[in-house]
Every structure is written in structure tokens, then in C-alpha cells.
Protein backbone atom coordinates (compact mmCIF):
# COMPACT_ATOMS: atom_id res chain seq x y z
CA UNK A 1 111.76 82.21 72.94
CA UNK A 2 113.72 80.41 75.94
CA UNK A 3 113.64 81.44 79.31
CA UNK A 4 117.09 81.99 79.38
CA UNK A 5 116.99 84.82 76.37
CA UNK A 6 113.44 86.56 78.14
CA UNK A 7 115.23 87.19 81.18
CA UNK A 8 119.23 87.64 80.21
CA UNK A 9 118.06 90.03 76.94
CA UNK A 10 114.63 91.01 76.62
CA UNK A 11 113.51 92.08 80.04
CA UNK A 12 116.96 93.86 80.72
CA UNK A 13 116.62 95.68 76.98
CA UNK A 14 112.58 96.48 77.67
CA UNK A 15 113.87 98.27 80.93
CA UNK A 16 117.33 100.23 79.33
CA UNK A 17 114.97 101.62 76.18
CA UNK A 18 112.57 103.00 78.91
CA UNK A 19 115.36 104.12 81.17
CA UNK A 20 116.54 105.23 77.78
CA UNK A 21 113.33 107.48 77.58
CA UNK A 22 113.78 109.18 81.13
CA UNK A 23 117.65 109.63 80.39
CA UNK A 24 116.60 111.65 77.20
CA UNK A 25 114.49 113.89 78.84
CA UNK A 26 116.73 114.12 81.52
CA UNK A 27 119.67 115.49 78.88
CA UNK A 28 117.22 117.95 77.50
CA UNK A 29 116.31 119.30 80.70
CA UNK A 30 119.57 119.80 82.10
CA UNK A 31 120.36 121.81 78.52
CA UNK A 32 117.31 123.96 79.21
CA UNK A 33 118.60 124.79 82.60
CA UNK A 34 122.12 125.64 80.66
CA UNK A 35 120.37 127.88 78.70
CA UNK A 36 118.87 129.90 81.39
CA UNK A 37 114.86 131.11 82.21
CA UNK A 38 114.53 132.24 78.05
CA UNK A 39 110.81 132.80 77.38
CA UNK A 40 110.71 129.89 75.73
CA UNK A 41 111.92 127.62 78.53
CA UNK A 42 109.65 129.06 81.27
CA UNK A 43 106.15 128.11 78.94
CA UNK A 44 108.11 124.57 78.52
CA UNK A 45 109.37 122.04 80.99
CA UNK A 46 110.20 124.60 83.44
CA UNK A 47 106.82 126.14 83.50
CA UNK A 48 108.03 127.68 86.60
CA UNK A 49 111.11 130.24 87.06
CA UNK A 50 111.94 128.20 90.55
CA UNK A 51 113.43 125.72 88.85
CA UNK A 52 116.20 128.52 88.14
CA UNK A 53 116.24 130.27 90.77
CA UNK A 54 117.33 127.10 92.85
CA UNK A 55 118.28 124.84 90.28
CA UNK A 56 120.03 122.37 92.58
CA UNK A 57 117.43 120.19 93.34
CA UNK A 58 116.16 119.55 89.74
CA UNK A 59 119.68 119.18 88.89
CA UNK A 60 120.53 116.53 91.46
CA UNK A 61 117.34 114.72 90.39
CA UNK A 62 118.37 114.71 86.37
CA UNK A 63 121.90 113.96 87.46
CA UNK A 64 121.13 111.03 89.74
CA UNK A 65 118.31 109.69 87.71
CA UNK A 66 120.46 109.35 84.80
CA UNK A 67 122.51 107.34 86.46
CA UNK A 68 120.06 104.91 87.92
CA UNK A 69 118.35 104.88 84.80
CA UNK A 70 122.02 104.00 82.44
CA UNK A 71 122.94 101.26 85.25
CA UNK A 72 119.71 100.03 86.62
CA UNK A 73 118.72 97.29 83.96
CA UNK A 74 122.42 95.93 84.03
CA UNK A 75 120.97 94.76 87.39
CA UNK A 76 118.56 92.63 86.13
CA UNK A 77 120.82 90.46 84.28
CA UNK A 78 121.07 87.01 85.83
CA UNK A 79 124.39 86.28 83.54
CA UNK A 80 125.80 89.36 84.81
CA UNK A 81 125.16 88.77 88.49
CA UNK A 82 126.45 85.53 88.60
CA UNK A 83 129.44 85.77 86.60
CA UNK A 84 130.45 89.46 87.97
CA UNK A 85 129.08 89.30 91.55
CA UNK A 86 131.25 91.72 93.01
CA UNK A 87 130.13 94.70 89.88
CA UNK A 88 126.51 93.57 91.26
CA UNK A 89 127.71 94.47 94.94
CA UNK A 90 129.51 97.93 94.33
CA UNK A 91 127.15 99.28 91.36
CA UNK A 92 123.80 97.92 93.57
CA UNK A 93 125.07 100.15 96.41
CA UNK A 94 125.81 102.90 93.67
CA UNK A 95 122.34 103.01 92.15
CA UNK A 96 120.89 102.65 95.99
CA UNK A 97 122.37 105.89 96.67
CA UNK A 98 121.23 107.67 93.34
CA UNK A 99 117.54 106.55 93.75
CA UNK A 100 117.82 108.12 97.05
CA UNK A 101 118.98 111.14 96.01
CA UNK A 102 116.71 111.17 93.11
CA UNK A 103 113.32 110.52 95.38
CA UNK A 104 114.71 112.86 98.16
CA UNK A 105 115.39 116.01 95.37
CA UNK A 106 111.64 115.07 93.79
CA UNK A 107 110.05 115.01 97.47
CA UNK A 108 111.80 118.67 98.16
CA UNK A 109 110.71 119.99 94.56
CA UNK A 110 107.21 118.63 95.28
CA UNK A 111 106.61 120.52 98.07
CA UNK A 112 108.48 123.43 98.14
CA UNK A 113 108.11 124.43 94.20
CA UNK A 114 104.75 125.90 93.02
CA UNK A 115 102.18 122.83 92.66
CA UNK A 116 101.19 121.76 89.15
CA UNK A 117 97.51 121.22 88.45
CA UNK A 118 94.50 119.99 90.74
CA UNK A 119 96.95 118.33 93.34
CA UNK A 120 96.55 114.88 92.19
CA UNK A 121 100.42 114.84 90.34
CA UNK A 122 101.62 116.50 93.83
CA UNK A 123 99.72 113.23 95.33
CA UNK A 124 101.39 110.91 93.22
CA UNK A 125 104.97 112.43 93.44
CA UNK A 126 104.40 112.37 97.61
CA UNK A 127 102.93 108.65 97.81
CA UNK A 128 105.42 107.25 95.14
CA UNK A 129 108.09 108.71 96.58
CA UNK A 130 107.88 107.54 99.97
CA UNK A 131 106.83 104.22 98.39
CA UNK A 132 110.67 104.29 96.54
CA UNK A 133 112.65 105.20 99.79
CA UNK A 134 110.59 101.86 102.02
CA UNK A 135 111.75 99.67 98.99
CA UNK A 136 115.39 100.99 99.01
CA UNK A 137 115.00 100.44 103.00
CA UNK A 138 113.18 97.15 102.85
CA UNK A 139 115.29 95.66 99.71
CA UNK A 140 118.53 97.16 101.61
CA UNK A 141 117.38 95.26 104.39
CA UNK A 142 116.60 92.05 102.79
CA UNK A 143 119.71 91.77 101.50
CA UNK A 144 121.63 92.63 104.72
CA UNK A 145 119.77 89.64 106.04
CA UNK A 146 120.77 87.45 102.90
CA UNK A 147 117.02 87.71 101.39
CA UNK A 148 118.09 87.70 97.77
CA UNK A 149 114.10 86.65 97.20
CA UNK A 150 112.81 89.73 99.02
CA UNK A 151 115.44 91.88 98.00
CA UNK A 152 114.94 91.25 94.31
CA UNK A 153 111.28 92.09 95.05
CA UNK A 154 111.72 95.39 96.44
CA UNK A 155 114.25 96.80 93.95
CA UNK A 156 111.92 95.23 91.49
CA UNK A 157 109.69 97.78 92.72
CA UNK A 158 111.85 100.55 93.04
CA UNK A 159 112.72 99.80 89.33
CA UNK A 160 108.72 100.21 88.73
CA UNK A 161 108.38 103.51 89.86
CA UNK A 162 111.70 105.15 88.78
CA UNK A 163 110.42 103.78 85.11
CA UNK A 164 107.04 105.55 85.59
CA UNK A 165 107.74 109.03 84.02
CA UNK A 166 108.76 106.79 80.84
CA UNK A 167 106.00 105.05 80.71
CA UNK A 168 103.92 108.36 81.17
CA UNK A 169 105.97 110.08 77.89
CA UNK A 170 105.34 106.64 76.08
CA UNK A 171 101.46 107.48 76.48
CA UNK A 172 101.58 111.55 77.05
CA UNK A 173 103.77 112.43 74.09
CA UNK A 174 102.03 110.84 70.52
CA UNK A 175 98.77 112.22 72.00
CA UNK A 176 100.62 115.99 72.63
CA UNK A 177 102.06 115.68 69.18
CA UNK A 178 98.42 115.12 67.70
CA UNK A 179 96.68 116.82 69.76
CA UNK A 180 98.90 119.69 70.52
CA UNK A 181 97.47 120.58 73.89
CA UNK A 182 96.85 117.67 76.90
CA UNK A 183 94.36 118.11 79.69
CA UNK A 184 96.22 118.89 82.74
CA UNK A 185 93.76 116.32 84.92
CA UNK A 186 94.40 113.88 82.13
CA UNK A 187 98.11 114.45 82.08
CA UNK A 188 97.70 114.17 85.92
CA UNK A 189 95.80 110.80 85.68
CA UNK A 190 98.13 109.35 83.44
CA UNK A 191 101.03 109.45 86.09
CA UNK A 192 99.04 107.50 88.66
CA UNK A 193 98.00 105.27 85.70
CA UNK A 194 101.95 104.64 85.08
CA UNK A 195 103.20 103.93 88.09
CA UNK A 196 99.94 101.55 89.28
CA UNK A 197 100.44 100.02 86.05
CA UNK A 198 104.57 99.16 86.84
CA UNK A 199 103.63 97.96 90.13
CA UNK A 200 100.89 95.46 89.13
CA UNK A 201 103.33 94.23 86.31
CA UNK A 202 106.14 93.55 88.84
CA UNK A 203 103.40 92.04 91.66
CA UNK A 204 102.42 89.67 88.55
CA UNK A 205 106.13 88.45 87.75
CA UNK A 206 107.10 88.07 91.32
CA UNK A 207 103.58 86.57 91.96
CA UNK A 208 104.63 83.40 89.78
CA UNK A 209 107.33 82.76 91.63
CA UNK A 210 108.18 81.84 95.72
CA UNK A 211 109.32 84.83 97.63
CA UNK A 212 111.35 83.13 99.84
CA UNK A 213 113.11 79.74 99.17
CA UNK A 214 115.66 78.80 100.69
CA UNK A 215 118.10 78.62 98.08
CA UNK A 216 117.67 82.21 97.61
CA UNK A 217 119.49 82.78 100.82
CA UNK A 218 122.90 83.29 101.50
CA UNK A 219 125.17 84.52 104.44
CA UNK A 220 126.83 88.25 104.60
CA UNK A 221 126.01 88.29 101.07
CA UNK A 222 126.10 92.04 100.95
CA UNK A 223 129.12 92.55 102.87
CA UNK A 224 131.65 91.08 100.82
């Protein structure tokens, strides 16, 4: 396999069947919350009648996630980028604004809806979070300055932790099927586990190649 296919196809298709995952979920949840706190739904996903009684939030964080999820890989095309610079410009700036509103809806949930478990998944959802909205600041910065190195890097990372719950279904979900019942400080570990494990993978990529070069730079590149 050529570079040229890894990076144009299988990267971009690895990162739209996990968005894939999170978009799924996302669809079922928002049906739940259609269907209304049924006895069924509150021992489910929404383990928690808040999640009804102020269902904007959750909704603005399926919504928005959906989005960045659908649109996000398209991103990481190089084809794309260069021969539709312009789409790269006005749907970047698109899926800045849903990860925002997607971190910002998960930061409220987390600490205004009931906790979940020993406090470790709160953890996670508080450090992760914050973590997303520096790399929308620092990659929305880097690209301001015409840092398309740095800015890559940052929404690479961004891209790492918005694919986390994926990864976490991809590993939580055979075992709950088999298993039938998951071990809440297990479940809890596994989310740390996913998004470490996104991170390292994008520190490796970016680690083979030179953050800044000065090819990479160009002038009022995302004001056009």
C-alpha cells in the first residue's frame, strides 16, 4: 500500500467508521429521548431522569457531535484540501463550532447531572474536555498565524478525543454482550484507556514528522 492511498483512503475511512460508531449511538439516543423517561429508558442510556427533565444539553451534544463526527474525517483528506480549499475553510470553521458546542454541553452535563460511578468517568469527561476546547483554541490559533503544521496537530488531537467514546463501545460493547453486566470501575477505566490511547496514536504520527517547516506556512490562510 502507497502512501498516497494510507492517507487519501484508509486513514480518512478508519476515522468515518468510528465517527460512524458515535453517530449511531448518537441516533439511538436522541430516539430514546423522543420516546420519553419509559421504564425502560431510565435503566438504559439515560440511567438518570435529568436527562429529560432538561434535555437540551444532551441534545445539543448528540446534535453537534453528529455533525463533527459525519464531516470530521472529510478533513483529513489531503486530495480534498488541496483541490477544494475553500470547502476545507468554511466546513473547518463549521466543525470548530460543533466541537465546541459538543465539549461545552458534555462539561455542563458533567457537572450539573448526577455523577456516574467512583468519579473517575466525571475525571475524564472534565480533563478531556478542557483538553478539546485548548486544541480548538491552539489549532484556531495556529492557523490564524498560517501554522498549517501546528494546526493540523491540534485538530489531530481534537479528532482523538471526540473519537474516544467509539473507541470505548469498540472495547465496552462485545464484552457487555457476553458478559451481560460490565464493572462500572472497569467501564470507567476503559474511557481513560480510550482517549490516552487516541492521543498517543496521534503524538506517534505527528512524532514522525517536523512540526513546523516552513513550507507548511502560508499567509492569511484562514481568512480567505
Amino acid at each position: 500500500m502507497n502512501t498516497n492511498t494510507r492517507v487519501n483512503v484508509v486513514i480518512p475511512s478508519l476515522l468515518l467508521l468510528l465517527g460512524m460508531l458515535n453517530i449511531a449511538s448518537g441516533a439511538f439516543q436522541l430516539s430514546l429521548l423522543a420516546e420519553g423517561p419509559t421504564p425502560e429508558n431510565l435503566s438504559g442510556d439515560f440511567a438518570s431522569p435529568h436527562y429529560f427533565i432538561a434535555p437540551i444539553p444532551i441534545v445539543i451534544h448528540l446534535l453537534t457531535g453528529i455533525v463533527f463526527n459525519l464531516l470530521a474525517p472529510l478533513q483529513f483528506v489531503p486530495a480534498l484540501r488541496r483541490r477544494f480549499p475553500q470547502w476545507h475553510r468554511r466546513s473547518g470553521r463549521l466543525l470548530v463550532m460543533a466541537a465546541l458546542a459538543a465539549s461545552l454541553s458534555a462539561l455542563w452535563m458533567n457537572q450539573f447531572f448526577p455523577p456516574f460511578g467512583t468519579g473517575l468517568k466525571y475525571l475524564a469527561i472534565l480533563v478531556f474536555g478542557i483538553g478539546t476546547l485548548m486544541s480548538l483554541f491552539f489549532g484556531v490559533r495556529a492557523i490564524r498565524r498560517g501554522d498549517v503544521a501546528r494546526h493540523r496537530l491540534w485538530m489531530s488531537r481534537v479528532m482523538a478525543i471526540c473519537l474516544a467514546p467509539a473507541v470505548s463501545r469498540v472495547i465496552l460493547l462485545p464484552l457487555f454482550v457476553s458478559l451481560g453486566e460490565l464493572n462500572v470501575v472497569f467501564i470507567e477505566a476503559v474511557v481513560w484507556f480510550s482517549n490516552v490511547f487516541n492521543l498517543l496514536v496521534v503524538e506517534w504520527i505527528h512524532s514522525r514528522r517536523k512540526v513546523v517547516a516552513p513550507a507548511n506556512r502560508v499567509r492569511g490562510w484562514a481568512m480567505k
